[in-house]
N, C-alpha and C. Protein backbone atom coordinates (compact mmCIF):
# COMPACT_ATOMS: atom_id res chain seq x y z
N UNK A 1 102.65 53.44 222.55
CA UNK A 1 103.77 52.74 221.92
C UNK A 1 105.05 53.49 222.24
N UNK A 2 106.33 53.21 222.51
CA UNK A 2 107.48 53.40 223.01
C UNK A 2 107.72 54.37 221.94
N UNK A 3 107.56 53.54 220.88
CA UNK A 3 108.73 54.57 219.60
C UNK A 3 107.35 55.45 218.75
N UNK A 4 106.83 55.92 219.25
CA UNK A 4 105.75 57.05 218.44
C UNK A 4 106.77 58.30 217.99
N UNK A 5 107.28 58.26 218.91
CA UNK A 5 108.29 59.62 218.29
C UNK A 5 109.29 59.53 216.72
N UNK A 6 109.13 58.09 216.50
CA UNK A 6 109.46 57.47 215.21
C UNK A 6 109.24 58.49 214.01
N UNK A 7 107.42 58.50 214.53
CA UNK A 7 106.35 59.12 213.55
C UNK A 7 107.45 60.62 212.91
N UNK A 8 107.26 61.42 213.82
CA UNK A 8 107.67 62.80 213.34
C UNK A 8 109.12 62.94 213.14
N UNK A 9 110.07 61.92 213.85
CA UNK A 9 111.73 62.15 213.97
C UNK A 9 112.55 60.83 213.83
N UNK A 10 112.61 60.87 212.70
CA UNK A 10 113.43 59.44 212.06
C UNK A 10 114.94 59.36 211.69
N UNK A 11 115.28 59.62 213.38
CA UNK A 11 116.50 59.98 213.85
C UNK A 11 116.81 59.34 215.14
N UNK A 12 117.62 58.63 215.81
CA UNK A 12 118.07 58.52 216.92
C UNK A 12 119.31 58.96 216.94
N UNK A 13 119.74 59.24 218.63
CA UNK A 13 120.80 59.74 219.14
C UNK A 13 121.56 58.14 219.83
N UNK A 14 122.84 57.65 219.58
CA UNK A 14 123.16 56.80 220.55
C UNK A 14 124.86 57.55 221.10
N UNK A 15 124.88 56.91 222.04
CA UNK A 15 126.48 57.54 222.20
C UNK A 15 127.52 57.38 221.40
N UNK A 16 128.16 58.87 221.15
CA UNK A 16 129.29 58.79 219.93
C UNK A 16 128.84 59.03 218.81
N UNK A 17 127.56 58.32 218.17
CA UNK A 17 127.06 58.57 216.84
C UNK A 17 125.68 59.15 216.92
N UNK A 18 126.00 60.25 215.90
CA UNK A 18 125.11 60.66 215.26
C UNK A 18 124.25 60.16 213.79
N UNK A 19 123.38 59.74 213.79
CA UNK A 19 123.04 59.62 212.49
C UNK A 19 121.83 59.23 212.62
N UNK A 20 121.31 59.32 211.05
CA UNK A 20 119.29 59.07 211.40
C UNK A 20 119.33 57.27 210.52
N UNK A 21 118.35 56.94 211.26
CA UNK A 21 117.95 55.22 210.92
C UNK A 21 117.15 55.42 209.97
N UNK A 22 117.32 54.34 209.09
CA UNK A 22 116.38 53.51 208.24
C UNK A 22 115.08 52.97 208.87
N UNK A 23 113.93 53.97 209.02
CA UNK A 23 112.52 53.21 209.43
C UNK A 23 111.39 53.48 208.84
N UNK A 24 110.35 52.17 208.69
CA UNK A 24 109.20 52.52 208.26
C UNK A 24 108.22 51.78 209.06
N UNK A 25 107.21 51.52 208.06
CA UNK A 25 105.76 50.69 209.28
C UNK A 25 105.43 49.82 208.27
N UNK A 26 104.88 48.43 208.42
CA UNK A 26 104.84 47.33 207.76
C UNK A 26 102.92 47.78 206.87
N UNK A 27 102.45 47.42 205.69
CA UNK A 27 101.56 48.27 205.25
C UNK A 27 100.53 46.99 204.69
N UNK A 28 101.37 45.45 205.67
CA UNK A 28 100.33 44.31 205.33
C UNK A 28 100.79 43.54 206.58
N UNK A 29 100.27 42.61 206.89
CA UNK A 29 100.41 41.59 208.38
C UNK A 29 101.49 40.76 207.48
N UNK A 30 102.17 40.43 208.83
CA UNK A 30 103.09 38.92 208.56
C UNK A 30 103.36 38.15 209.41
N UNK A 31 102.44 36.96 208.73
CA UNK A 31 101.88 35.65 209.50
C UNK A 31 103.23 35.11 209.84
N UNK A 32 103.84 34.52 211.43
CA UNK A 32 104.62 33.51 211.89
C UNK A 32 105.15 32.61 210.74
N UNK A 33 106.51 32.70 210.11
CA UNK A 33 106.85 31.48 209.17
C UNK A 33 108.08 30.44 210.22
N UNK A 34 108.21 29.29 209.33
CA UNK A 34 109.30 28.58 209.78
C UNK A 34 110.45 29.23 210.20
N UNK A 35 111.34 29.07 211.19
CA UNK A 35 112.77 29.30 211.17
C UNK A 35 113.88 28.59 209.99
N UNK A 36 114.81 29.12 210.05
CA UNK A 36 115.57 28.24 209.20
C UNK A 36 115.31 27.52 207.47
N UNK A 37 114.83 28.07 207.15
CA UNK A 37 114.18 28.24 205.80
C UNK A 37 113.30 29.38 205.41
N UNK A 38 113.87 29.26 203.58
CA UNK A 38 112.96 30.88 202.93
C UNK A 38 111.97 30.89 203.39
N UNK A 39 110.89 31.97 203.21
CA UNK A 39 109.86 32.18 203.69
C UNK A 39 109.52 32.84 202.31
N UNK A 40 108.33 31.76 201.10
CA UNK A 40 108.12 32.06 200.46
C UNK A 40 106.85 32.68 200.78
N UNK A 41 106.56 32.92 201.53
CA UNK A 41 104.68 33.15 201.50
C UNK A 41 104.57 34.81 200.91
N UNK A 42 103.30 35.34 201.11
CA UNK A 42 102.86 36.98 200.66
C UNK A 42 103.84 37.82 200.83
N UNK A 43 104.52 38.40 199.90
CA UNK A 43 105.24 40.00 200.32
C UNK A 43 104.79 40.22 201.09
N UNK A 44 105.53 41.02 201.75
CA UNK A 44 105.58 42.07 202.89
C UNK A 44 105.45 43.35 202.31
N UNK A 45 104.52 44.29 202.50
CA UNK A 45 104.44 45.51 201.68
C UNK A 45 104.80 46.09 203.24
N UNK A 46 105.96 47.43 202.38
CA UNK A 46 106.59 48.05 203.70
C UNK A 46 106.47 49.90 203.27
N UNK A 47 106.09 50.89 204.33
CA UNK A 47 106.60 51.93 203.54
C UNK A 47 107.44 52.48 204.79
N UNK A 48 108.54 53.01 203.67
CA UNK A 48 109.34 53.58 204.85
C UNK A 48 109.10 55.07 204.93
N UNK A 49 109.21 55.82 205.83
CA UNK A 49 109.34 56.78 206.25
C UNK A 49 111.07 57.43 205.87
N UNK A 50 111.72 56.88 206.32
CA UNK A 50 113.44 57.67 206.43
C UNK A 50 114.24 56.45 205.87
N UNK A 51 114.94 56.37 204.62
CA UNK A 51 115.63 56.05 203.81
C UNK A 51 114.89 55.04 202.69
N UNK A 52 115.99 54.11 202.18
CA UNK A 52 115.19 52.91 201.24
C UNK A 52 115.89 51.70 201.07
N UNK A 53 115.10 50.68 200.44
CA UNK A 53 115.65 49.46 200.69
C UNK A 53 115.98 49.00 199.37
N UNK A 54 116.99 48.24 198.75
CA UNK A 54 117.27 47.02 198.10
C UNK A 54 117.31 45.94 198.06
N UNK A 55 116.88 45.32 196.96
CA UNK A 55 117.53 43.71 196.68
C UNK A 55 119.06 43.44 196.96
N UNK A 56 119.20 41.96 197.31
CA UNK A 56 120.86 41.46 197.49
C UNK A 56 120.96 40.56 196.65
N UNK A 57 121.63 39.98 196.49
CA UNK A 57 122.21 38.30 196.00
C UNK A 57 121.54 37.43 196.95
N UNK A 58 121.08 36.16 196.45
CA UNK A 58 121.28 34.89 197.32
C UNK A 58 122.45 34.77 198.36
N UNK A 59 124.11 34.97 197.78
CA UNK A 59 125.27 34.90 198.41
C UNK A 59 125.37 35.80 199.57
N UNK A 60 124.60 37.20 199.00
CA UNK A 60 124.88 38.21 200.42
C UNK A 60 123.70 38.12 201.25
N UNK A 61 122.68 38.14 201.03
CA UNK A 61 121.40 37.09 202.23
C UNK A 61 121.94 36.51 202.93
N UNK A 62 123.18 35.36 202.40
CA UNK A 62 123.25 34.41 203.42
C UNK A 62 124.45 34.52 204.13
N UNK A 63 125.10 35.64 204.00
CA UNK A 63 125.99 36.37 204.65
C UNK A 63 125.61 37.70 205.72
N UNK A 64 124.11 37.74 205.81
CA UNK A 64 123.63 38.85 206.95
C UNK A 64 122.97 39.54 206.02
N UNK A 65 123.48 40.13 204.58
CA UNK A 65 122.92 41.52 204.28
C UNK A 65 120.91 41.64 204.23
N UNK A 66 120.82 43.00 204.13
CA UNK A 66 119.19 42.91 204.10
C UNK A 66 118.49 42.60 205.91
N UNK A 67 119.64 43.18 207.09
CA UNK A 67 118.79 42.33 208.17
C UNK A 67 117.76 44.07 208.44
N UNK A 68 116.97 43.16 209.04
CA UNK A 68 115.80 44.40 209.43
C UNK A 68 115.06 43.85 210.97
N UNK A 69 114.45 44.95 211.52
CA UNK A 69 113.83 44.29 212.45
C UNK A 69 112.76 44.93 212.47
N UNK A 70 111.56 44.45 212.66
CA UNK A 70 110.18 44.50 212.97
C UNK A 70 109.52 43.78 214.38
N UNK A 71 108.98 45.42 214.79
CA UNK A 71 108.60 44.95 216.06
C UNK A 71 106.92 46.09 216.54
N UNK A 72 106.80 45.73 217.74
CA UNK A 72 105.71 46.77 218.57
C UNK A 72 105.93 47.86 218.68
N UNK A 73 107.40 47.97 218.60
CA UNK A 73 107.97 49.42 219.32
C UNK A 73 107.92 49.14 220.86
N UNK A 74 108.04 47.65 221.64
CA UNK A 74 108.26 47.81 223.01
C UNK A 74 109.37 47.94 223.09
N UNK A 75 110.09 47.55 224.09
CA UNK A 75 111.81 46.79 224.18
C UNK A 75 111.93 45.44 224.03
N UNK A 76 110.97 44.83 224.12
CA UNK A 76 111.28 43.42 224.25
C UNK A 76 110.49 42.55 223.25
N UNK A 77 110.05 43.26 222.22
CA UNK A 77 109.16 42.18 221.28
C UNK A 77 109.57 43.10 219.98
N UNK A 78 110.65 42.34 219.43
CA UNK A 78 110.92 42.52 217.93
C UNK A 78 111.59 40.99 217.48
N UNK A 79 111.17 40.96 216.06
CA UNK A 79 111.95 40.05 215.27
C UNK A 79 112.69 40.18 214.39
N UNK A 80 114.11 39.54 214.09
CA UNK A 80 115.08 40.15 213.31
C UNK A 80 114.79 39.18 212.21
N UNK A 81 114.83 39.69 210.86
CA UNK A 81 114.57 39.25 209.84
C UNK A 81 115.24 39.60 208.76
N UNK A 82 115.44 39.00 207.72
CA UNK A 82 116.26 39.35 206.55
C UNK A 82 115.31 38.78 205.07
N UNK A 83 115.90 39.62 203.77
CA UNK A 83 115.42 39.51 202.49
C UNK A 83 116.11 39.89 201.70
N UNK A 84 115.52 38.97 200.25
CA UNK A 84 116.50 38.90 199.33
C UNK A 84 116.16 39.94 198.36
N UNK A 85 114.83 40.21 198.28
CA UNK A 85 114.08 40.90 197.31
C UNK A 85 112.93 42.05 197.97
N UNK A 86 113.21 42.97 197.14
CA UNK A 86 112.78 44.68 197.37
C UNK A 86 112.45 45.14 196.32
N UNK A 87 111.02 45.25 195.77
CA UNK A 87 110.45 45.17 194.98
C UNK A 87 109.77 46.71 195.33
N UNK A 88 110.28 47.69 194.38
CA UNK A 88 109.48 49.44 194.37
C UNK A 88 107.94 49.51 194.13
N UNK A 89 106.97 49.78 194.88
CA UNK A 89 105.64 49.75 193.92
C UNK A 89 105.22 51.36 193.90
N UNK A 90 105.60 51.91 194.99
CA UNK A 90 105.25 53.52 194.95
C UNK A 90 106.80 54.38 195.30
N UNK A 91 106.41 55.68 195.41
CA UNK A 91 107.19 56.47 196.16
C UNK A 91 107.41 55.76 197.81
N UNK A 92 108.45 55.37 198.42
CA UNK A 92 108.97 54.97 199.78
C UNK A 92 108.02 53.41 200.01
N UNK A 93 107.42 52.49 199.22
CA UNK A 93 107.02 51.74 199.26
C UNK A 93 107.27 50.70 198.85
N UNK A 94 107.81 49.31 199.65
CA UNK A 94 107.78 48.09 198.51
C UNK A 94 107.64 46.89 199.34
N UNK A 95 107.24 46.19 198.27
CA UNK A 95 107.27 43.92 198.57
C UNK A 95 108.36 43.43 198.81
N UNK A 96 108.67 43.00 200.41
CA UNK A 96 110.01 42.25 200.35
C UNK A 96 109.17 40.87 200.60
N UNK A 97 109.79 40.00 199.82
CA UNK A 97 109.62 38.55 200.01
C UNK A 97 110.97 38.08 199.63
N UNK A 98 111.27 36.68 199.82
CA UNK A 98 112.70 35.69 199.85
C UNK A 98 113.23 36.48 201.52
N UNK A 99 112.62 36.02 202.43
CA UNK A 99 112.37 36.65 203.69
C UNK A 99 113.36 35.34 204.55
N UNK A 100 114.18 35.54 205.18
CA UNK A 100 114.68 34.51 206.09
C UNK A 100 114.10 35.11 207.57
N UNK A 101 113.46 34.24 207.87
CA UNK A 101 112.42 34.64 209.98
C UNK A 101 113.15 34.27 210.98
N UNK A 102 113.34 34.60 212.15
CA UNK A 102 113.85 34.75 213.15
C UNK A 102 115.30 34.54 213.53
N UNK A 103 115.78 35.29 212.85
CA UNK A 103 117.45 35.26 212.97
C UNK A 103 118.14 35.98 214.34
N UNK A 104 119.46 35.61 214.05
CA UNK A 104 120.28 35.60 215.51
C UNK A 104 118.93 34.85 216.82
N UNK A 105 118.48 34.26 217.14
CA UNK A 105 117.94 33.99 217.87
C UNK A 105 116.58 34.97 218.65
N UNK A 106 116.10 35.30 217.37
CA UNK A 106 114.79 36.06 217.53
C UNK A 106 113.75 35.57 217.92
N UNK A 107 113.59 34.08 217.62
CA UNK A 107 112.76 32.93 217.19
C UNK A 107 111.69 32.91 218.36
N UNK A 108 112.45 33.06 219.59
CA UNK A 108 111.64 33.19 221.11
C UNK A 108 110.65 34.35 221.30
N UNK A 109 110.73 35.43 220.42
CA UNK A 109 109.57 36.18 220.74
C UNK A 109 108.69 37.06 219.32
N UNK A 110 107.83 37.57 219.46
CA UNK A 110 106.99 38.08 218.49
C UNK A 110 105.70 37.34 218.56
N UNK A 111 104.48 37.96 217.84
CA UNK A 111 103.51 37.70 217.97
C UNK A 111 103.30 36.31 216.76
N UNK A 112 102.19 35.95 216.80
CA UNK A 112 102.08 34.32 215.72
C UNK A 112 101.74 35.47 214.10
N UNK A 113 101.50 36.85 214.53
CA UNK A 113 101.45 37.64 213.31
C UNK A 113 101.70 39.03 213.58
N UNK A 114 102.71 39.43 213.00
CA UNK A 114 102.73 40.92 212.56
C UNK A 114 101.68 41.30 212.61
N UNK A 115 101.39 42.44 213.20
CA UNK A 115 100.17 43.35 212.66
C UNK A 115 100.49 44.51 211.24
N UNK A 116 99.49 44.65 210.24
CA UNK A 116 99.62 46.23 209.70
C UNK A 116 100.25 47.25 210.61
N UNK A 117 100.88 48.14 210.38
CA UNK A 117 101.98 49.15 210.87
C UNK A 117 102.55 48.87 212.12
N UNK A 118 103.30 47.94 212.04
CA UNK A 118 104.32 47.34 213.11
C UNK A 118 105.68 48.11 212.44
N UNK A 119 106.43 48.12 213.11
CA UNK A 119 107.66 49.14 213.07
C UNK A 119 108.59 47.96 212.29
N UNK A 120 109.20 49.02 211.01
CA UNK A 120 110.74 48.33 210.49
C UNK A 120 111.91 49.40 210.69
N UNK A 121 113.37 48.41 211.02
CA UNK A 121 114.19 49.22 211.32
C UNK A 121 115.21 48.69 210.76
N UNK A 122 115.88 49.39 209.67
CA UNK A 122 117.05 48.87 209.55
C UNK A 122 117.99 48.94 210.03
N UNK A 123 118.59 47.00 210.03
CA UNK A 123 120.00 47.30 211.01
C UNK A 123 121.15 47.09 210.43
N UNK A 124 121.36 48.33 209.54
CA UNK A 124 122.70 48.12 208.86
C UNK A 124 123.79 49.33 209.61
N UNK A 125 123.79 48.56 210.44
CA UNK A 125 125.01 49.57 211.41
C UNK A 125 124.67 50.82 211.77
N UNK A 126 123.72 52.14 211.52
CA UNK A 126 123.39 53.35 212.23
C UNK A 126 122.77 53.12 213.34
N UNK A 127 121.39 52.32 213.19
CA UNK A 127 121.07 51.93 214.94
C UNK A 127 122.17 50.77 215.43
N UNK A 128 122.77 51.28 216.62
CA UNK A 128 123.76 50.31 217.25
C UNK A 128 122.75 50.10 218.53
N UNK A 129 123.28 48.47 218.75
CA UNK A 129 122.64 47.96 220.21
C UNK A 129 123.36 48.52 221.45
N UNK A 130 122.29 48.89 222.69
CA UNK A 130 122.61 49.70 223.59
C UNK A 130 123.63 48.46 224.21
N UNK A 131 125.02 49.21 224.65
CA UNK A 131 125.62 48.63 225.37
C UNK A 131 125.10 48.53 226.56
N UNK A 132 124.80 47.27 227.46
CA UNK A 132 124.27 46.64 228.56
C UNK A 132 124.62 45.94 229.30
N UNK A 133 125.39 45.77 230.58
CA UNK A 133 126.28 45.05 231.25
C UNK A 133 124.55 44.00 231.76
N UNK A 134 125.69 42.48 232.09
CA UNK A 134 124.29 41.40 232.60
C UNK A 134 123.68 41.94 233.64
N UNK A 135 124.42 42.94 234.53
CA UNK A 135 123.78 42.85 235.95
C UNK A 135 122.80 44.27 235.55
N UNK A 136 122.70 45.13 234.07
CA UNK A 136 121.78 45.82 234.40
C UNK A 136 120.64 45.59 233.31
N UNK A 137 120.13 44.34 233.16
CA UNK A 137 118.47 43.10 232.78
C UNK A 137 117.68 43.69 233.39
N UNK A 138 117.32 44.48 232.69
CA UNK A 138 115.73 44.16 233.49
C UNK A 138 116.05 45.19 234.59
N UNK A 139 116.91 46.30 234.31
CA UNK A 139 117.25 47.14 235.63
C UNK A 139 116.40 48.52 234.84
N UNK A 140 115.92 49.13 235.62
CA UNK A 140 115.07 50.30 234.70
C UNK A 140 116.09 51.97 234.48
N UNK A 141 116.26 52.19 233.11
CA UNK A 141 117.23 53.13 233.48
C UNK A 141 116.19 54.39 232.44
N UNK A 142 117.03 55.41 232.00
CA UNK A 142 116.46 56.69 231.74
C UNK A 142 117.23 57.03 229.92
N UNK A 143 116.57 56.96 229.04
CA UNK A 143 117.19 57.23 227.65
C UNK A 143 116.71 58.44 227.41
N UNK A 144 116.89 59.39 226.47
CA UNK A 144 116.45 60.42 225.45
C UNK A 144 116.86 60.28 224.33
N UNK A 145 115.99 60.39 223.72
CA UNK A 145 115.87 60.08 222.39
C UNK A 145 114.90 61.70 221.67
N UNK A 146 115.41 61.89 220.12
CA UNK A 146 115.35 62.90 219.47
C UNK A 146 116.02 63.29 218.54
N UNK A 147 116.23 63.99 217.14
CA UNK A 147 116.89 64.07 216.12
C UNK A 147 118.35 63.89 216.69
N UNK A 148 119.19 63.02 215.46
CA UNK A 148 120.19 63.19 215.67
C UNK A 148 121.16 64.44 215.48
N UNK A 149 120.37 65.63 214.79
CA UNK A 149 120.87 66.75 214.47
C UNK A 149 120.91 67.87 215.53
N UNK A 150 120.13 67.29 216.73
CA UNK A 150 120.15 68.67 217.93
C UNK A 150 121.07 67.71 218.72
N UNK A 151 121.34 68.66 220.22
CA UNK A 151 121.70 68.07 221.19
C UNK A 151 120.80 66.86 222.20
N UNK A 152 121.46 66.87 223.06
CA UNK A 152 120.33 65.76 224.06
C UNK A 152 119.36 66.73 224.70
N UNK A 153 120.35 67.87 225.31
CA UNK A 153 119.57 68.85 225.93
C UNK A 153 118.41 69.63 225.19
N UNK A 154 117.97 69.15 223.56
CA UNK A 154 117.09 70.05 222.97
C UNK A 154 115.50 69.09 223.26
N UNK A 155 114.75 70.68 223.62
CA UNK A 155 114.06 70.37 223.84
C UNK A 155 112.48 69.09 223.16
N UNK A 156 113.40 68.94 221.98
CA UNK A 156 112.66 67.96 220.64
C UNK A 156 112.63 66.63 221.33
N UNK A 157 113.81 66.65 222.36
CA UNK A 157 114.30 65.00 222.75
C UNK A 157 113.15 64.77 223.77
N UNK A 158 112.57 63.32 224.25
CA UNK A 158 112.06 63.12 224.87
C UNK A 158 112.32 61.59 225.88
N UNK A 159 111.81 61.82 227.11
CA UNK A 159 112.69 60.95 227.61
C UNK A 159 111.89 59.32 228.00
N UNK A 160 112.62 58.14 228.45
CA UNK A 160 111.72 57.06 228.67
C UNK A 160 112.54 56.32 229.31
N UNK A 161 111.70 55.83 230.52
CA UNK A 161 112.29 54.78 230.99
C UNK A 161 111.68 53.62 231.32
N UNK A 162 112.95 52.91 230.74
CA UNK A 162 112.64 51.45 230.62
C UNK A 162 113.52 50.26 231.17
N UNK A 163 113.11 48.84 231.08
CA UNK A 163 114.35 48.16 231.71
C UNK A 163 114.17 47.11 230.13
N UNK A 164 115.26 46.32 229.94
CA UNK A 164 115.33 45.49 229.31
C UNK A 164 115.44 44.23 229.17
N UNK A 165 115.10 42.62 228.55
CA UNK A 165 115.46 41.78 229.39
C UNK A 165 116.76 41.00 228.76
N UNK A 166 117.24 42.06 227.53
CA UNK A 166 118.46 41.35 227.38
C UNK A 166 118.00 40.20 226.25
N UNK A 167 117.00 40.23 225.29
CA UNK A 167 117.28 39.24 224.03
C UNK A 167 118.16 38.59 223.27
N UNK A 168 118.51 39.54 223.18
CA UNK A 168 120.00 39.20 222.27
C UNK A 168 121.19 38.36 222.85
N UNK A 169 120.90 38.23 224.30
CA UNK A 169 121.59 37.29 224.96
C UNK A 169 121.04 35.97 225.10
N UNK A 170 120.13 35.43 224.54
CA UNK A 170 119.51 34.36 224.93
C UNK A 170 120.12 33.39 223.79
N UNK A 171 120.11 31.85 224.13
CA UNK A 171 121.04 31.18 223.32
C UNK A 171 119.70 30.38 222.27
N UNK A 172 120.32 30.00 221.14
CA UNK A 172 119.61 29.73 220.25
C UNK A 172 119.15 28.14 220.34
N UNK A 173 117.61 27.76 219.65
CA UNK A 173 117.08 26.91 219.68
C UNK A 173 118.35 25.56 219.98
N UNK A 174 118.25 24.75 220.47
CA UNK A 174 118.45 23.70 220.21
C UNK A 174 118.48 22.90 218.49
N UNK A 175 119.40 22.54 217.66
CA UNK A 175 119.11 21.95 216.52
C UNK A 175 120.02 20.36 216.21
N UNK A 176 119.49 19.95 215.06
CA UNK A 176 120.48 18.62 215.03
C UNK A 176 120.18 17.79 215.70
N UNK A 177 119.08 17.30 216.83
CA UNK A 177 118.73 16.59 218.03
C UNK A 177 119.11 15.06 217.54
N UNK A 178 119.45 14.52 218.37
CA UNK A 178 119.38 12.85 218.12
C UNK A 178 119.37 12.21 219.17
N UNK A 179 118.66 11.36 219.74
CA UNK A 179 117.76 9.95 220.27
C UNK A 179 118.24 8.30 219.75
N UNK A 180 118.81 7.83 220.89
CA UNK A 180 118.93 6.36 220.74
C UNK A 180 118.73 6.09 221.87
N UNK A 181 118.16 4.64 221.53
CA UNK A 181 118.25 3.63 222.75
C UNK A 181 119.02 3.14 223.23
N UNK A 182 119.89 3.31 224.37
CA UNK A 182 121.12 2.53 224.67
C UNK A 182 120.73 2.16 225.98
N UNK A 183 121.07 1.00 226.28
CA UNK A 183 121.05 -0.27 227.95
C UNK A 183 119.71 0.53 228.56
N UNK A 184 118.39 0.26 227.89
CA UNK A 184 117.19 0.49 228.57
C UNK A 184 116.98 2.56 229.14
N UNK A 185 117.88 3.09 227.99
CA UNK A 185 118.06 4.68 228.88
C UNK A 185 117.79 5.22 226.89
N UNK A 186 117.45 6.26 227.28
CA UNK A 186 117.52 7.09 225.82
C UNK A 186 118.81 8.06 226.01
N UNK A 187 119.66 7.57 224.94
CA UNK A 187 120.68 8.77 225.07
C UNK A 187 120.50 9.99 224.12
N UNK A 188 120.54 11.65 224.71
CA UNK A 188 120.14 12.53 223.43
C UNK A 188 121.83 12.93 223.11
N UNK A 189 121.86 13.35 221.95
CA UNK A 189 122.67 14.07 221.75
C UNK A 189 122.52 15.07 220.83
């Protein structure tokens, strides 16, 4: 798995900033829900490792807050997700359900289920997305990664290379569709 180093150092380095992320490992499966509507089904039991989570408002849900992402730990298979409710059951442990699924245009990838300890990351601004020009998709380059408290050059950091294919650039579902019959032709709009 890409991000094992998660395990022991719940810290990344990106350029300019220093600071350690919000991550844990998911501590129940989560089955594929609808897009575009709550997702009332089973909590999500989560434990985090490095920081903690809260409840929002309905109003700030539907303004972004609460986004998280859960993934493999590849580069290219995570889903961005958000919740309304964060429910404590242990020390670093809790039930998020009132779950909104595949946001910003996540919708295109992930498995039909979460597995037990699939990676959560919160994305409330400390992990920033790697700046990526189009022409370098899928181009394989060289990261280090390691506490945000040493240098790059310490020997804690470890290195990986990977290429990316650029998700976050992909445009979102089609919605709103409409179909008529006009002069023997279907017009969509």
């Amino acid at each position: 798995m890409v991000f094992d180093f998660f395990r022991s150092r719940a810290a990344v380095n990106v350029p300019e900033q220093k600071a350690s992320a919000s991550i844990g490992f998911t501590k129940s499966a989560l089955p594929r829900a609808r897009s575009g509507v709550v997702d009332v089904g089973s909590a999500l039991e989560v434990e985090m490792i490095h920081g903690t989570l809260e409840s929002t408002s309905e109003t700030a849900l539907l303004n972004g807050a609460n986004l998280i992402a859960i993934g493999d730990g590849s580069p290219n298979n995570w889903e961005l997700l958000q919740f309304r409710d964060a429910e404590l059951i242990a020390s670093g442990r809790y039930l998020l359900s009132h779950r909104l699924r595949d946001q910003l245009g996540s919708d295109a990838v992930g498995p039909d289920t979460w597995p037990e300890d699939s990676w959560v990351i919160v994305l409330n601004g400390v992990p920033s997305q790697i700046e990526l020009a189009r022409n370098l998709r899928r181009v394989v380059q060289t990261y280090r990664v390691g506490p945000a408290s040493r240098g790059y050059d310490d020997p804690s950091y470890e290195e990986y290379v990977l290429a990316f294919d650029g998700n976050g650039l992909r445009p979102y579902r089609p919605v709103h569709l409409r179909a008529e019959h006009a002069n023997n032709s279907i017009e969509v709009s």
